[in-house]
PDB file of N, CA and C in Angstrom:
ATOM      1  N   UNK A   1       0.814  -1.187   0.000  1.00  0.00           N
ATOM      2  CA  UNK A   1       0.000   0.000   0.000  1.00  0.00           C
ATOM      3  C   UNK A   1       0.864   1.260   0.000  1.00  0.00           C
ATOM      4  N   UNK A   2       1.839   1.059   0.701  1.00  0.00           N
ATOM      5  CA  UNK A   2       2.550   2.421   0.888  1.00  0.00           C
ATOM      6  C   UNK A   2       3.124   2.822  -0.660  1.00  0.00           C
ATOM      7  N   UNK A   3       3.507   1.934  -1.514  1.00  0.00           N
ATOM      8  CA  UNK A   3       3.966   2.515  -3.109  1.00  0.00           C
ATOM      9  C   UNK A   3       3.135   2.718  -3.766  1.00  0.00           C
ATOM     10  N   UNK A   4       1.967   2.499  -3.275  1.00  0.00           N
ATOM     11  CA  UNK A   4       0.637   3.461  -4.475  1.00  0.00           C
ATOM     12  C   UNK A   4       0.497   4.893  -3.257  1.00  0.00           C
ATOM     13  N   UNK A   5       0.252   4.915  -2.573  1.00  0.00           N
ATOM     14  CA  UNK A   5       0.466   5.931  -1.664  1.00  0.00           C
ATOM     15  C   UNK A   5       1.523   7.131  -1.941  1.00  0.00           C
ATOM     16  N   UNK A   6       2.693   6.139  -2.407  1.00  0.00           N
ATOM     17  CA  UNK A   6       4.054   7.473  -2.781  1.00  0.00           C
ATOM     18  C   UNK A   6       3.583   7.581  -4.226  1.00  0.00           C
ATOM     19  N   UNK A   7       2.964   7.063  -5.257  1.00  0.00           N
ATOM     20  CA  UNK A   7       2.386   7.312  -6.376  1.00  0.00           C
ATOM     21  C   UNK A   7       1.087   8.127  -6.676  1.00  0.00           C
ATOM     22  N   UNK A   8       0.496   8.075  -5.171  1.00  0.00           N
ATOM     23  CA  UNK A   8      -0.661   8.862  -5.412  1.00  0.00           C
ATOM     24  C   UNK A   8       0.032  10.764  -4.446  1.00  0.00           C
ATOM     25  N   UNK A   9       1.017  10.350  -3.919  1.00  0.00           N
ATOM     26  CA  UNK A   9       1.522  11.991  -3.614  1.00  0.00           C
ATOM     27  C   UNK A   9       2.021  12.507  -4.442  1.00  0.00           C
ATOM     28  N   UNK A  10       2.657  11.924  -5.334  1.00  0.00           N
ATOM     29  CA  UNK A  10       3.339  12.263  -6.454  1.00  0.00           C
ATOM     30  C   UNK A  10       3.051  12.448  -7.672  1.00  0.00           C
ATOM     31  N   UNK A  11       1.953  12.282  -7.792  1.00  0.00           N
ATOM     32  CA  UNK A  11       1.176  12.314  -9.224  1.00  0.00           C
ATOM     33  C   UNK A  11      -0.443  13.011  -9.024  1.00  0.00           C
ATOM     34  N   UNK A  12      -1.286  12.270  -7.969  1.00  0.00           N
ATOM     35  CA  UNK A  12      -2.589  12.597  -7.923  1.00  0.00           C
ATOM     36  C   UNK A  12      -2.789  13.821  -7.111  1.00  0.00           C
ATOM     37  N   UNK A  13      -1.930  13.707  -5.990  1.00  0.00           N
ATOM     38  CA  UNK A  13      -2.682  14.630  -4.318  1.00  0.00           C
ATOM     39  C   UNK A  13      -2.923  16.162  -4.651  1.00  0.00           C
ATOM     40  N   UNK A  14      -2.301  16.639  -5.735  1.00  0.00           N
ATOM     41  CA  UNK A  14      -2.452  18.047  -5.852  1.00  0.00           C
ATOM     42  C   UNK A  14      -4.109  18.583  -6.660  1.00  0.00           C
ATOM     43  N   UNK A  15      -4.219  17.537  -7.077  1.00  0.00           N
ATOM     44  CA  UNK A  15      -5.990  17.664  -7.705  1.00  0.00           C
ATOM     45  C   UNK A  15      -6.874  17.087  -6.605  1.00  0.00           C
ATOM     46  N   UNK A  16      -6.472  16.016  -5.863  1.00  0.00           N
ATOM     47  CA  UNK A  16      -7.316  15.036  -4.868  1.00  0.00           C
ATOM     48  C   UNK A  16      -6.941  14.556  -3.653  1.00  0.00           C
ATOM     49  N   UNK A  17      -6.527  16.096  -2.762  1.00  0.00           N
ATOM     50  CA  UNK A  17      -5.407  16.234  -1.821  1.00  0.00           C
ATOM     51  C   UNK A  17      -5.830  14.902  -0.658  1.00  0.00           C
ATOM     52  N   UNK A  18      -5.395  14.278  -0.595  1.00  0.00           N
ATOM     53  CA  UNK A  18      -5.316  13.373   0.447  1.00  0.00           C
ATOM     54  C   UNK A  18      -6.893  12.021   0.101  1.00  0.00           C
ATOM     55  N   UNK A  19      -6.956  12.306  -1.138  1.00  0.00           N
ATOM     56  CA  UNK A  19      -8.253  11.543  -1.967  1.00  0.00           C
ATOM     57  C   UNK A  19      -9.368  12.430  -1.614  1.00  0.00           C
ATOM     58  N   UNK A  20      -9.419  13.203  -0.936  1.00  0.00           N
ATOM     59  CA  UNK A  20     -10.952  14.443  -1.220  1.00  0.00           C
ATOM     60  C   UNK A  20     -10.813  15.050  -2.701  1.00  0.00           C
ATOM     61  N   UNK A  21     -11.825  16.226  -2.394  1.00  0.00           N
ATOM     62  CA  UNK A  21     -11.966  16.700  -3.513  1.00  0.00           C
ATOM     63  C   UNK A  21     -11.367  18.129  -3.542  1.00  0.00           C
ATOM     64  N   UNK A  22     -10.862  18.513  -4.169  1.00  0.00           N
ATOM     65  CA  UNK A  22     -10.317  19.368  -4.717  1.00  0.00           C
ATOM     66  C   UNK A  22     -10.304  20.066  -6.418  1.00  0.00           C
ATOM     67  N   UNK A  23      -9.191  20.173  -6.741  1.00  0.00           N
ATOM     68  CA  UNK A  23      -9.698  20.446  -8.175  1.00  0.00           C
ATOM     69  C   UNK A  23     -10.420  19.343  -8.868  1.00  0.00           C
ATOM     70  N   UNK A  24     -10.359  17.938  -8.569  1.00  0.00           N
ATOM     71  CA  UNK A  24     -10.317  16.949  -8.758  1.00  0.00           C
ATOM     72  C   UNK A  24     -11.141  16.701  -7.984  1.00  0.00           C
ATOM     73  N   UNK A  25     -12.456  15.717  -8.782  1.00  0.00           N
ATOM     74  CA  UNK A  25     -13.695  15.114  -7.769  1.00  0.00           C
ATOM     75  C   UNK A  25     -12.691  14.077  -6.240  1.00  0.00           C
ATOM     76  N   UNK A  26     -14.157  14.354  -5.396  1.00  0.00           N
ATOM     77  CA  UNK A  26     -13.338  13.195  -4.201  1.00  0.00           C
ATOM     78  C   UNK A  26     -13.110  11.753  -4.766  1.00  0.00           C
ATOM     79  N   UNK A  27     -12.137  10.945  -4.103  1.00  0.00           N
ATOM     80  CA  UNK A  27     -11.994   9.643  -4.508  1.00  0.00           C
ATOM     81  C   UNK A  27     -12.013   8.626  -3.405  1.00  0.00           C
ATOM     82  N   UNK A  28     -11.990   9.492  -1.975  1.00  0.00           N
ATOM     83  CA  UNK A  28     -12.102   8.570  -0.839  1.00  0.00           C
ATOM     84  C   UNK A  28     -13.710   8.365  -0.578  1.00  0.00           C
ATOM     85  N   UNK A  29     -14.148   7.129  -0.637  1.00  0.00           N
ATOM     86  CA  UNK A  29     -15.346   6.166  -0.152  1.00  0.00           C
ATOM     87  C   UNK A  29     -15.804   5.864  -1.489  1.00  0.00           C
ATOM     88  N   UNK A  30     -15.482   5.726  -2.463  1.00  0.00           N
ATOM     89  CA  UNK A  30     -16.077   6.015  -3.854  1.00  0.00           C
ATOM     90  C   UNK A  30     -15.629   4.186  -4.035  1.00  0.00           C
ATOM     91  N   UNK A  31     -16.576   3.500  -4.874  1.00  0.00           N
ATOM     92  CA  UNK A  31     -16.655   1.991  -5.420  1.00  0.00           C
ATOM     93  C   UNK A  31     -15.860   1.786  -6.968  1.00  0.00           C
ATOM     94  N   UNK A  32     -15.230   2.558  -6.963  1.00  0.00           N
ATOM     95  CA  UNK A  32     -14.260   2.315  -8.251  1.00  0.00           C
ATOM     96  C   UNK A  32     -13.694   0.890  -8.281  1.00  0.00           C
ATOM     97  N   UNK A  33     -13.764   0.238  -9.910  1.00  0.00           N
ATOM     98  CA  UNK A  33     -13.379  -0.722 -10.487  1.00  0.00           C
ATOM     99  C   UNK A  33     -12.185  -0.401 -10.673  1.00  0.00           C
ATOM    100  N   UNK A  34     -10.941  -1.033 -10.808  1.00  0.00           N
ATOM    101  CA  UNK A  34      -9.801  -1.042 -11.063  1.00  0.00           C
ATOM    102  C   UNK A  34      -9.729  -0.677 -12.792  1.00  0.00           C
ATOM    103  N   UNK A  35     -10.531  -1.243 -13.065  1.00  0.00           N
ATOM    104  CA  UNK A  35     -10.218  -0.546 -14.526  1.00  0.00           C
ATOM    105  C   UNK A  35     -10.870   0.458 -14.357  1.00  0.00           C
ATOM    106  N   UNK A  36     -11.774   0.948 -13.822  1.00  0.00           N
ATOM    107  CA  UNK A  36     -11.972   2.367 -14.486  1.00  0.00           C
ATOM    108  C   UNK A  36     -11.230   2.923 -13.904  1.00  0.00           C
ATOM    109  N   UNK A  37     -10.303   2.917 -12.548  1.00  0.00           N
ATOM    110  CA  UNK A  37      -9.068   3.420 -12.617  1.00  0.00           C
ATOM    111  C   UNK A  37      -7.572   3.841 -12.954  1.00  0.00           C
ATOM    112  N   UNK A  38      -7.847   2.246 -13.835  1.00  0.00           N
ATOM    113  CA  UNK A  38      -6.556   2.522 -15.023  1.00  0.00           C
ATOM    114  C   UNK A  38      -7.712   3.515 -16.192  1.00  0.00           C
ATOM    115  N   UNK A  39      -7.859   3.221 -16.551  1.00  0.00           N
ATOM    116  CA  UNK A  39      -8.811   4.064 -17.940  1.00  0.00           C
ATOM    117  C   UNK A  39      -8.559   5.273 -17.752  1.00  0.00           C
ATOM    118  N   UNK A  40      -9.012   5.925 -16.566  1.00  0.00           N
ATOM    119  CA  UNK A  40      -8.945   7.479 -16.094  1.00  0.00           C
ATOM    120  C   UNK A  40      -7.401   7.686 -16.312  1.00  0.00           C
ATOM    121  N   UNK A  41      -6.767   7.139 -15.235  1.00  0.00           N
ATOM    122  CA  UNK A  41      -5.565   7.534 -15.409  1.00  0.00           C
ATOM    123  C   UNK A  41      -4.862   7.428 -16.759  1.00  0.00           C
ATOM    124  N   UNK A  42      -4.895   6.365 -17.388  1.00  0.00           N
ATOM    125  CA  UNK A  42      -4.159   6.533 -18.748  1.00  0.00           C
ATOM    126  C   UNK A  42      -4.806   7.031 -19.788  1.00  0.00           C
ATOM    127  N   UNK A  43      -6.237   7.523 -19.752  1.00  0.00           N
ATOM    128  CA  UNK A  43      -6.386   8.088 -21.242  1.00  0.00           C
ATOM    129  C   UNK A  43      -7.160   9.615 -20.372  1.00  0.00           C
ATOM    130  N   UNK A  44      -7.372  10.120 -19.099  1.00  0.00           N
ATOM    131  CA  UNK A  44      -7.509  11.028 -18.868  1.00  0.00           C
ATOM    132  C   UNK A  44      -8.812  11.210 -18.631  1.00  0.00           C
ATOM    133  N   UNK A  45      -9.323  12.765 -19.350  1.00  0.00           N
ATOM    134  CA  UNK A  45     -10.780  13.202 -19.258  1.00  0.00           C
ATOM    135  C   UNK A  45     -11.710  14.175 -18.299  1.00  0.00           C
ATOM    136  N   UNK A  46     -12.499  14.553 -18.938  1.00  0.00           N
ATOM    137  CA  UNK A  46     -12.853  15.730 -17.766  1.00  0.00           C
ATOM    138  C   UNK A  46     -11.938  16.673 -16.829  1.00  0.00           C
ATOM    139  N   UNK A  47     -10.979  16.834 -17.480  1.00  0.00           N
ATOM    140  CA  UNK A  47      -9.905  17.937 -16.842  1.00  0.00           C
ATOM    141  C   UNK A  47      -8.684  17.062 -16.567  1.00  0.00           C
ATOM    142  N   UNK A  48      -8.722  16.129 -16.221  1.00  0.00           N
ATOM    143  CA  UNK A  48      -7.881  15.130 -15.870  1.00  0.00           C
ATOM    144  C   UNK A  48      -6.819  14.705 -17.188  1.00  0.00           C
ATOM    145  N   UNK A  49      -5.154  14.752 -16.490  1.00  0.00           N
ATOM    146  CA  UNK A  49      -4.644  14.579 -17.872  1.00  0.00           C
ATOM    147  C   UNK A  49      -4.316  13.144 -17.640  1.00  0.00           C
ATOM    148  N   UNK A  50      -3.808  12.707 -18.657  1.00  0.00           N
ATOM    149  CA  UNK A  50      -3.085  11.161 -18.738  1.00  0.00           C
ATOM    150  C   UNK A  50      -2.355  11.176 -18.363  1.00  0.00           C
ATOM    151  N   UNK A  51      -1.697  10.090 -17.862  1.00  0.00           N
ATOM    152  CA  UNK A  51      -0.749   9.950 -17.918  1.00  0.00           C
ATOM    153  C   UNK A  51       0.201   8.720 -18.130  1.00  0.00           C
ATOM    154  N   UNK A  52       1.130   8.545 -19.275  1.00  0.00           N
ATOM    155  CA  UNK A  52       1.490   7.145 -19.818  1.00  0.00           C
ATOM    156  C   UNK A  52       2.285   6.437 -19.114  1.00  0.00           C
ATOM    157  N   UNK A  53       2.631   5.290 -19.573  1.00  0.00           N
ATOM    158  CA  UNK A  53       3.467   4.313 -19.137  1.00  0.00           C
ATOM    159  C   UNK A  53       4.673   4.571 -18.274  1.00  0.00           C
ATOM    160  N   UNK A  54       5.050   5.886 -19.492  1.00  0.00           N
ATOM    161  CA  UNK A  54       6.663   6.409 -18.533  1.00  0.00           C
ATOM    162  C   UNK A  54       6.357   7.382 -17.613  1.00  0.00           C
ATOM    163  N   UNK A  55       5.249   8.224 -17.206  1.00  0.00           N
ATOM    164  CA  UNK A  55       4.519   8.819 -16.417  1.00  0.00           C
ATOM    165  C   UNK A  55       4.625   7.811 -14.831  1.00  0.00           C
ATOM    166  N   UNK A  56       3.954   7.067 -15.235  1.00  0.00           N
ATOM    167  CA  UNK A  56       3.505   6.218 -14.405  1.00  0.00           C
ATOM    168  C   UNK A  56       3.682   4.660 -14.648  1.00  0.00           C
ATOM    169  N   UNK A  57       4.631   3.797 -14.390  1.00  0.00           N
ATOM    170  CA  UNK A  57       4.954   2.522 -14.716  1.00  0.00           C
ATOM    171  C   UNK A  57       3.465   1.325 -14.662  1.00  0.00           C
ATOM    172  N   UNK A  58       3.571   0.709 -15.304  1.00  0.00           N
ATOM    173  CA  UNK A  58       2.744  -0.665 -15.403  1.00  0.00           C
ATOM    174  C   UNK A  58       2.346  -0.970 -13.575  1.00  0.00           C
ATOM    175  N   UNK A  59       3.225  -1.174 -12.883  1.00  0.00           N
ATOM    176  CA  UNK A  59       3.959  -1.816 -11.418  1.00  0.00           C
ATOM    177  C   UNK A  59       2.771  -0.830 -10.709  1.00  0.00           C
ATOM    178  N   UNK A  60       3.910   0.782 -10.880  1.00  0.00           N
ATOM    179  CA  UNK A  60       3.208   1.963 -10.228  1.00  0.00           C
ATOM    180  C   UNK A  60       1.918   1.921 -10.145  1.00  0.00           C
ATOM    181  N   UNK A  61       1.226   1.888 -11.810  1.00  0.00           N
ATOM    182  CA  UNK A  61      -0.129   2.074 -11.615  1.00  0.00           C
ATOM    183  C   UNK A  61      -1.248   1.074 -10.912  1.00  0.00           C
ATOM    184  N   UNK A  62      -0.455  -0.598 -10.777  1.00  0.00           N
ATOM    185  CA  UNK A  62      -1.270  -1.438  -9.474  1.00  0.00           C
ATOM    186  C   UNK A  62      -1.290  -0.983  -8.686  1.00  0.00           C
ATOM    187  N   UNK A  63       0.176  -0.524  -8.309  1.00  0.00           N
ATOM    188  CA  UNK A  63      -0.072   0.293  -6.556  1.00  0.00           C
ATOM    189  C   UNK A  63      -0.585   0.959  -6.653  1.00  0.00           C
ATOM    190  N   UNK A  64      -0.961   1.742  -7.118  1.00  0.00           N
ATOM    191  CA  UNK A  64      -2.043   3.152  -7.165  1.00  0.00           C
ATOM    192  C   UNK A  64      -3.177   3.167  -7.249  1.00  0.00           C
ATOM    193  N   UNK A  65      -3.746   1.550  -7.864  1.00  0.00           N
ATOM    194  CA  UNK A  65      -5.151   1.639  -8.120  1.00  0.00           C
ATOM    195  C   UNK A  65      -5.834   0.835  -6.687  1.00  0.00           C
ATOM    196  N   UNK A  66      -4.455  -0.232  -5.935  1.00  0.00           N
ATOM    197  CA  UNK A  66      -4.903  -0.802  -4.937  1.00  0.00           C
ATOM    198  C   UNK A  66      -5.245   0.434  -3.606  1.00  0.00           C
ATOM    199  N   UNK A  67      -4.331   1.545  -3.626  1.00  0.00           N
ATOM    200  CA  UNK A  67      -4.528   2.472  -3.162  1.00  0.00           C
ATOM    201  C   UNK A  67      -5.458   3.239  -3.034  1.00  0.00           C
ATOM    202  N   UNK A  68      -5.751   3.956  -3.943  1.00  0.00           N
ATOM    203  CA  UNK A  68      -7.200   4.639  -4.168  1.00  0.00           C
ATOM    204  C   UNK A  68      -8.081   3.837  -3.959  1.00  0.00           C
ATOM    205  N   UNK A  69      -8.133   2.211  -4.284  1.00  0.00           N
ATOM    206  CA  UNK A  69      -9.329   1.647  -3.973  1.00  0.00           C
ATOM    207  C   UNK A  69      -9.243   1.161  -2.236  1.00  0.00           C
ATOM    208  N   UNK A  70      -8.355   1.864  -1.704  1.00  0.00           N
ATOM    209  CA  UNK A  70      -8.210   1.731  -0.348  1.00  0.00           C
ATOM    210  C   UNK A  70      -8.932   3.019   0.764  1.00  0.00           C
ATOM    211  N   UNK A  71      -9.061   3.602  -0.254  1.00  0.00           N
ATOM    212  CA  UNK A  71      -9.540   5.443   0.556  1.00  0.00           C
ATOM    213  C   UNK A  71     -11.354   4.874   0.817  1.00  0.00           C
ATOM    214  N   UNK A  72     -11.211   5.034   2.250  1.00  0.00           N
ATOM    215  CA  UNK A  72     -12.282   4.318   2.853  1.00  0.00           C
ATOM    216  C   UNK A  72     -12.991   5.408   3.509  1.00  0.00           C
TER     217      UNK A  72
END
């Protein structure tokens, strides 16, 4: 958990500071599918940019999605 955690400070927290909402809708208590968490993240949308492979590694983006789907 903690390397989607350093992936989500490092990439997400400034739109979805600590998984609330901010510029960026909230993401803590929310029932997100893992894919629609890769989807968002890699092809973007609604203000939200992408971000690719070298952005964000294959590895990275499990930890990140187990993460966010951890914000309880």
């Amino acid at each position: 958990m903690a390397a989607g955690q350093t992936v989500f400070q490092q990439s997400c927290n400034s739109c979805h500071p600590n998984g609330n909402a901010g510029v960026g809708p909230a993401l803590r208590g929310k029932n997100l599918s893992a894919d629609r968490i890769t989807t968002q993240v890699r092809n973007g949308g609604g203000g939200m940019p992408a971000f690719s492979s070298s952005q964000i590694g294959d590895q990275q983006l499990n930890d990140l999605v187990a993460y966010v789907q951890s914000l309880k």
